[in-house]
C-alpha atoms as a PDB file:
ATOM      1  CA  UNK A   1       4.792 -11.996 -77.427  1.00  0.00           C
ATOM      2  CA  UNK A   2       2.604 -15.357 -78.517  1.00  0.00           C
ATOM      3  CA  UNK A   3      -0.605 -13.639 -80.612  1.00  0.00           C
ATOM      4  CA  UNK A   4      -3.874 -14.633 -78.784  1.00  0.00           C
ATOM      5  CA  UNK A   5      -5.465 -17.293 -80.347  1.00  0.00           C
ATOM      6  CA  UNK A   6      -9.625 -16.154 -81.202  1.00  0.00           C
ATOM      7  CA  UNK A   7     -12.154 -18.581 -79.733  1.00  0.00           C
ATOM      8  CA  UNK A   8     -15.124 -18.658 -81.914  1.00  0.00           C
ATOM      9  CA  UNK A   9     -18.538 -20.131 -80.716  1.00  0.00           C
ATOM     10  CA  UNK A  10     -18.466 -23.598 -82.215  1.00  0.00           C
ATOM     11  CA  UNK A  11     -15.623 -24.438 -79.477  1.00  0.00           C
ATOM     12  CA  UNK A  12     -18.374 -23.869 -77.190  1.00  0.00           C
ATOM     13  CA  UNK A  13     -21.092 -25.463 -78.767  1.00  0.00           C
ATOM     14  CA  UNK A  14     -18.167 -28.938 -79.306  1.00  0.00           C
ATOM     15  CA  UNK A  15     -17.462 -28.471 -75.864  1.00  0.00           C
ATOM     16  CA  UNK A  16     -21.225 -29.216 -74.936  1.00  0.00           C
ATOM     17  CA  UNK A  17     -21.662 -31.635 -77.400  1.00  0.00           C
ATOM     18  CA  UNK A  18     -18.620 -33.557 -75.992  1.00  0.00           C
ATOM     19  CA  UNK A  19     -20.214 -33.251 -72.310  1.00  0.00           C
ATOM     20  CA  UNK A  20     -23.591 -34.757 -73.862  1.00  0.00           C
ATOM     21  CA  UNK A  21     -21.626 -37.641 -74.969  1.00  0.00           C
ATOM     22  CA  UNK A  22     -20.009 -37.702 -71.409  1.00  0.00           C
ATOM     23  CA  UNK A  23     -16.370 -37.784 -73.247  1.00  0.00           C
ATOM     24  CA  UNK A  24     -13.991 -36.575 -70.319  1.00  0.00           C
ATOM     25  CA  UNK A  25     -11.087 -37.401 -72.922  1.00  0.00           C
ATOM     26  CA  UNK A  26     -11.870 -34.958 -75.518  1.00  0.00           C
ATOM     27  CA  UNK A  27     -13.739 -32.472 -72.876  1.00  0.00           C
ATOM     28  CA  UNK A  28     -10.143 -32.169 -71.740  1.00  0.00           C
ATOM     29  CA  UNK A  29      -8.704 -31.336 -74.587  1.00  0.00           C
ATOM     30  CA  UNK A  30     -10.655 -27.572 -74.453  1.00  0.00           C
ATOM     31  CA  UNK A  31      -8.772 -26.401 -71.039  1.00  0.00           C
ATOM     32  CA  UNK A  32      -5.760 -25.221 -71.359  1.00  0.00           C
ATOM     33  CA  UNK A  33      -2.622 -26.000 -68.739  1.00  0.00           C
ATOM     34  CA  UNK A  34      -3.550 -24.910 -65.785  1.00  0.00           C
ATOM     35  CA  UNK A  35      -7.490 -24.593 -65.509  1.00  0.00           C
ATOM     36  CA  UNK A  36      -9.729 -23.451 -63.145  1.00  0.00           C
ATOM     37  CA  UNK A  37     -13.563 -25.160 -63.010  1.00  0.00           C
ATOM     38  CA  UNK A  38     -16.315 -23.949 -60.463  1.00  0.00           C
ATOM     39  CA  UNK A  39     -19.611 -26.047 -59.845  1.00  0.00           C
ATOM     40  CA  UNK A  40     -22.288 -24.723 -58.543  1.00  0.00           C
ATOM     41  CA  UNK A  41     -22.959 -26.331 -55.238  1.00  0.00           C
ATOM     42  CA  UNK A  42     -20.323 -26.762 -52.599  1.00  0.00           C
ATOM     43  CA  UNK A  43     -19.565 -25.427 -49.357  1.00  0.00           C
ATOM     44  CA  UNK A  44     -18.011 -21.501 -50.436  1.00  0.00           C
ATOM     45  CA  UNK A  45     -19.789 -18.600 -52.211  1.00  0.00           C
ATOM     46  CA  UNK A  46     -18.043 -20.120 -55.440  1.00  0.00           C
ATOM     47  CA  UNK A  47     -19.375 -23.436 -55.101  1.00  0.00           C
ATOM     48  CA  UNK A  48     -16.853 -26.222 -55.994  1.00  0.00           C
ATOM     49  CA  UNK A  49     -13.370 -24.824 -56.990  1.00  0.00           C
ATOM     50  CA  UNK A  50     -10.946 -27.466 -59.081  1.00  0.00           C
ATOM     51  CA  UNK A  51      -7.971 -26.117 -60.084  1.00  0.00           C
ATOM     52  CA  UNK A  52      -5.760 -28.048 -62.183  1.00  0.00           C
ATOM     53  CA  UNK A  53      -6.058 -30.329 -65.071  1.00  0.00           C
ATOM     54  CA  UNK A  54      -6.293 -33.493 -62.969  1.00  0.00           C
ATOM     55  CA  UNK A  55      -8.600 -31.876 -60.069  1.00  0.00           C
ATOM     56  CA  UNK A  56     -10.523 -30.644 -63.051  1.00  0.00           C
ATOM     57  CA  UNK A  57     -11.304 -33.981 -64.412  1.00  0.00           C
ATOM     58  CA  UNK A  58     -12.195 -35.751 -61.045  1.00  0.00           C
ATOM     59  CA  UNK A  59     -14.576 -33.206 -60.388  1.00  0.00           C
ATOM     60  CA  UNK A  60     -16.147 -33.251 -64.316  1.00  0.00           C
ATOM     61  CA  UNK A  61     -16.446 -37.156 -63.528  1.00  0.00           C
ATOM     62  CA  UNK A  62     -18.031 -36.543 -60.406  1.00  0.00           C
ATOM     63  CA  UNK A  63     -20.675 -34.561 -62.283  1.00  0.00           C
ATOM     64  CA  UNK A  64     -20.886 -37.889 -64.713  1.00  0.00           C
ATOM     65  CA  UNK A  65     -21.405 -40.006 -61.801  1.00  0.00           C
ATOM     66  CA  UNK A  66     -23.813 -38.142 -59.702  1.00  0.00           C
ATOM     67  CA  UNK A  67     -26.345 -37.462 -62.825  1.00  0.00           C
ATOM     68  CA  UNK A  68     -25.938 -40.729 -65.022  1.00  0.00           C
ATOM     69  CA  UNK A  69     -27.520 -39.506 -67.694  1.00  0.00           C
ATOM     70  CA  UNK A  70     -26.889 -35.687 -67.646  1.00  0.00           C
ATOM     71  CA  UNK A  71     -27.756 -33.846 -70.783  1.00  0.00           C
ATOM     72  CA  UNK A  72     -27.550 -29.946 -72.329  1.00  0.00           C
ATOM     73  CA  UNK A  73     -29.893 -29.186 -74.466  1.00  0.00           C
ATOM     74  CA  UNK A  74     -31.804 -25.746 -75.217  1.00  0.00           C
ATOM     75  CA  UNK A  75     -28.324 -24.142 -75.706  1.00  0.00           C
ATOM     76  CA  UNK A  76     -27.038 -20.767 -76.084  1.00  0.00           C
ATOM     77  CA  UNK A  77     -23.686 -19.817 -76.746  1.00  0.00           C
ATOM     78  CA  UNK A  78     -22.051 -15.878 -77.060  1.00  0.00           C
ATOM     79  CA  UNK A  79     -17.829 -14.927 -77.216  1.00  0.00           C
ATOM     80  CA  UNK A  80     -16.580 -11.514 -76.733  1.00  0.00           C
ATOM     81  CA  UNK A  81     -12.633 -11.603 -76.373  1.00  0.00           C
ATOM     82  CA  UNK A  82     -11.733 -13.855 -73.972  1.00  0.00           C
ATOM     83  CA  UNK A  83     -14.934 -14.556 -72.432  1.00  0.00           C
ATOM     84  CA  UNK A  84     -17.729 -16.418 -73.541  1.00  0.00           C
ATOM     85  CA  UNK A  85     -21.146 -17.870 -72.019  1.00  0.00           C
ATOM     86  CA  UNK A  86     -23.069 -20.791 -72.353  1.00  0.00           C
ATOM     87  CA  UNK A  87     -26.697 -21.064 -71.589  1.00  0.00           C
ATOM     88  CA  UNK A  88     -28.191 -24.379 -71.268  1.00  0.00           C
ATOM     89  CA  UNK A  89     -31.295 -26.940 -70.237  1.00  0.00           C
ATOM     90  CA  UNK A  90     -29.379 -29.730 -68.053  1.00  0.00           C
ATOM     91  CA  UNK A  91     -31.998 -32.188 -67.841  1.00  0.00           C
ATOM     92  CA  UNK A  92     -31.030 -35.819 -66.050  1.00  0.00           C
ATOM     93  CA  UNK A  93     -31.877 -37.944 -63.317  1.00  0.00           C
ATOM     94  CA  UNK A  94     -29.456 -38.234 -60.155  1.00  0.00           C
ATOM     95  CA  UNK A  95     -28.416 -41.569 -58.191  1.00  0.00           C
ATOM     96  CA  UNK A  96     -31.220 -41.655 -56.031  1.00  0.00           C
ATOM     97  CA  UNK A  97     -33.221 -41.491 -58.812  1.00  0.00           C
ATOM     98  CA  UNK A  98     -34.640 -37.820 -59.132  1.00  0.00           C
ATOM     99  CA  UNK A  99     -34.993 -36.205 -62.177  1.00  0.00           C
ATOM    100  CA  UNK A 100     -33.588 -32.961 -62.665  1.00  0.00           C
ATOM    101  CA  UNK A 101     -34.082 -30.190 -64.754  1.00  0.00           C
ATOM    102  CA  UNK A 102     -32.845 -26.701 -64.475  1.00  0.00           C
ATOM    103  CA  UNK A 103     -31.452 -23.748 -66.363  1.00  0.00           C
ATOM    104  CA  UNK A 104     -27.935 -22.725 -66.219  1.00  0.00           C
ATOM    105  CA  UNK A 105     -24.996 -21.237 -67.669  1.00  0.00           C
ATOM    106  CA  UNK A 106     -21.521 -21.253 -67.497  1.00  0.00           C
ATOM    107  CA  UNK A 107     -18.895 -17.900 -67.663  1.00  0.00           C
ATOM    108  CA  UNK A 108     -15.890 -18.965 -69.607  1.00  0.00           C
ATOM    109  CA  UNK A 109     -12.395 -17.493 -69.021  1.00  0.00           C
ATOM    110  CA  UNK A 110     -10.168 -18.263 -71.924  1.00  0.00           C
ATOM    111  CA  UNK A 111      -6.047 -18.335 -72.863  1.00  0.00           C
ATOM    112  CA  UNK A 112      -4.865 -18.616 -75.690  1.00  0.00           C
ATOM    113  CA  UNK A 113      -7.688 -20.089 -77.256  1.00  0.00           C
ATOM    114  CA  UNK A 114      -8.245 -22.840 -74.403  1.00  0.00           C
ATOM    115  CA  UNK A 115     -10.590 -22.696 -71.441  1.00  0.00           C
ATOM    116  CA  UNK A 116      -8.124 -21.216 -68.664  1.00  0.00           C
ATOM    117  CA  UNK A 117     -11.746 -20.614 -66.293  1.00  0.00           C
ATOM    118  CA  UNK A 118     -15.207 -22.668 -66.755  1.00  0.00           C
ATOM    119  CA  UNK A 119     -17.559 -21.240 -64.091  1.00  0.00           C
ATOM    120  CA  UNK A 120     -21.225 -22.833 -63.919  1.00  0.00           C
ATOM    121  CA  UNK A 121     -24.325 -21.772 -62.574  1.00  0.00           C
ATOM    122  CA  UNK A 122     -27.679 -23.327 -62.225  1.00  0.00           C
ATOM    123  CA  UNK A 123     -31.144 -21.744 -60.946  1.00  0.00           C
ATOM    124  CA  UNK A 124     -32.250 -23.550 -57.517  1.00  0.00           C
ATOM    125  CA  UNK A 125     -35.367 -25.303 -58.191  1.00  0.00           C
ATOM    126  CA  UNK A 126     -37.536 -25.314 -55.521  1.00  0.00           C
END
């Protein structure tokens, strides 16, 4: 039996840093084989399900493309076996040119020592 491989929070806090940079290349290289990702919005109680390294990646670009200049700042990161949570500030302005800025978080699922489950929230602003 392959020994579990310990996340530790600085893959989390790399991971962000690689979003901020909008680096789907080395983003990529956190999720394991066979990844699930869930936005937020979409049209099931789970939002936007991608499962799959490649439907992964479209729907991470999507998120690149629909808020140009997307940023996570204010960030809070925790591990505890194979979960871990990230809390963040995404700040940005979308393609019809509102400005966003909202608190969220995402619940991570992880295998050996890659993201096997990235699920994201965000508060509704109103």
């Amino acid at each position: 039996m392959e020994a579990e491989q310990a996340v530790e929070v600085d893959v989390l806090k790399s991971l962000l840093e690689a979003f901020n940079r909008h680096d789907l290349d080395e983003i990529m290289t956190f999720f394991g084989d066979d990844p699930v990702l869930e936005m937020p919005r979409g049209s099931h109680p789970w939002g936007h399900r991608a499962d799959g390294r490649e439907e992964v990646r479209k729907s991470l670009a999507m998120r690149f493309e629909g808020i140009p200049d997307v940023h996570y700042g204010e960030d809070r990161h925790f591990v505890c076996g194979r979960r871990g949570v990230s809390e963040w500030l995404l700040t940005g302005t979308d393609r019809g040119g509102r400005k966003i800025r909202v608190r969220g978080c995402d619940l991570f699922e992880f295998d050996r020592g890659k993201i096997a489950r990235k699920d994201s929230y965000w508060k509704i602003v109103e």
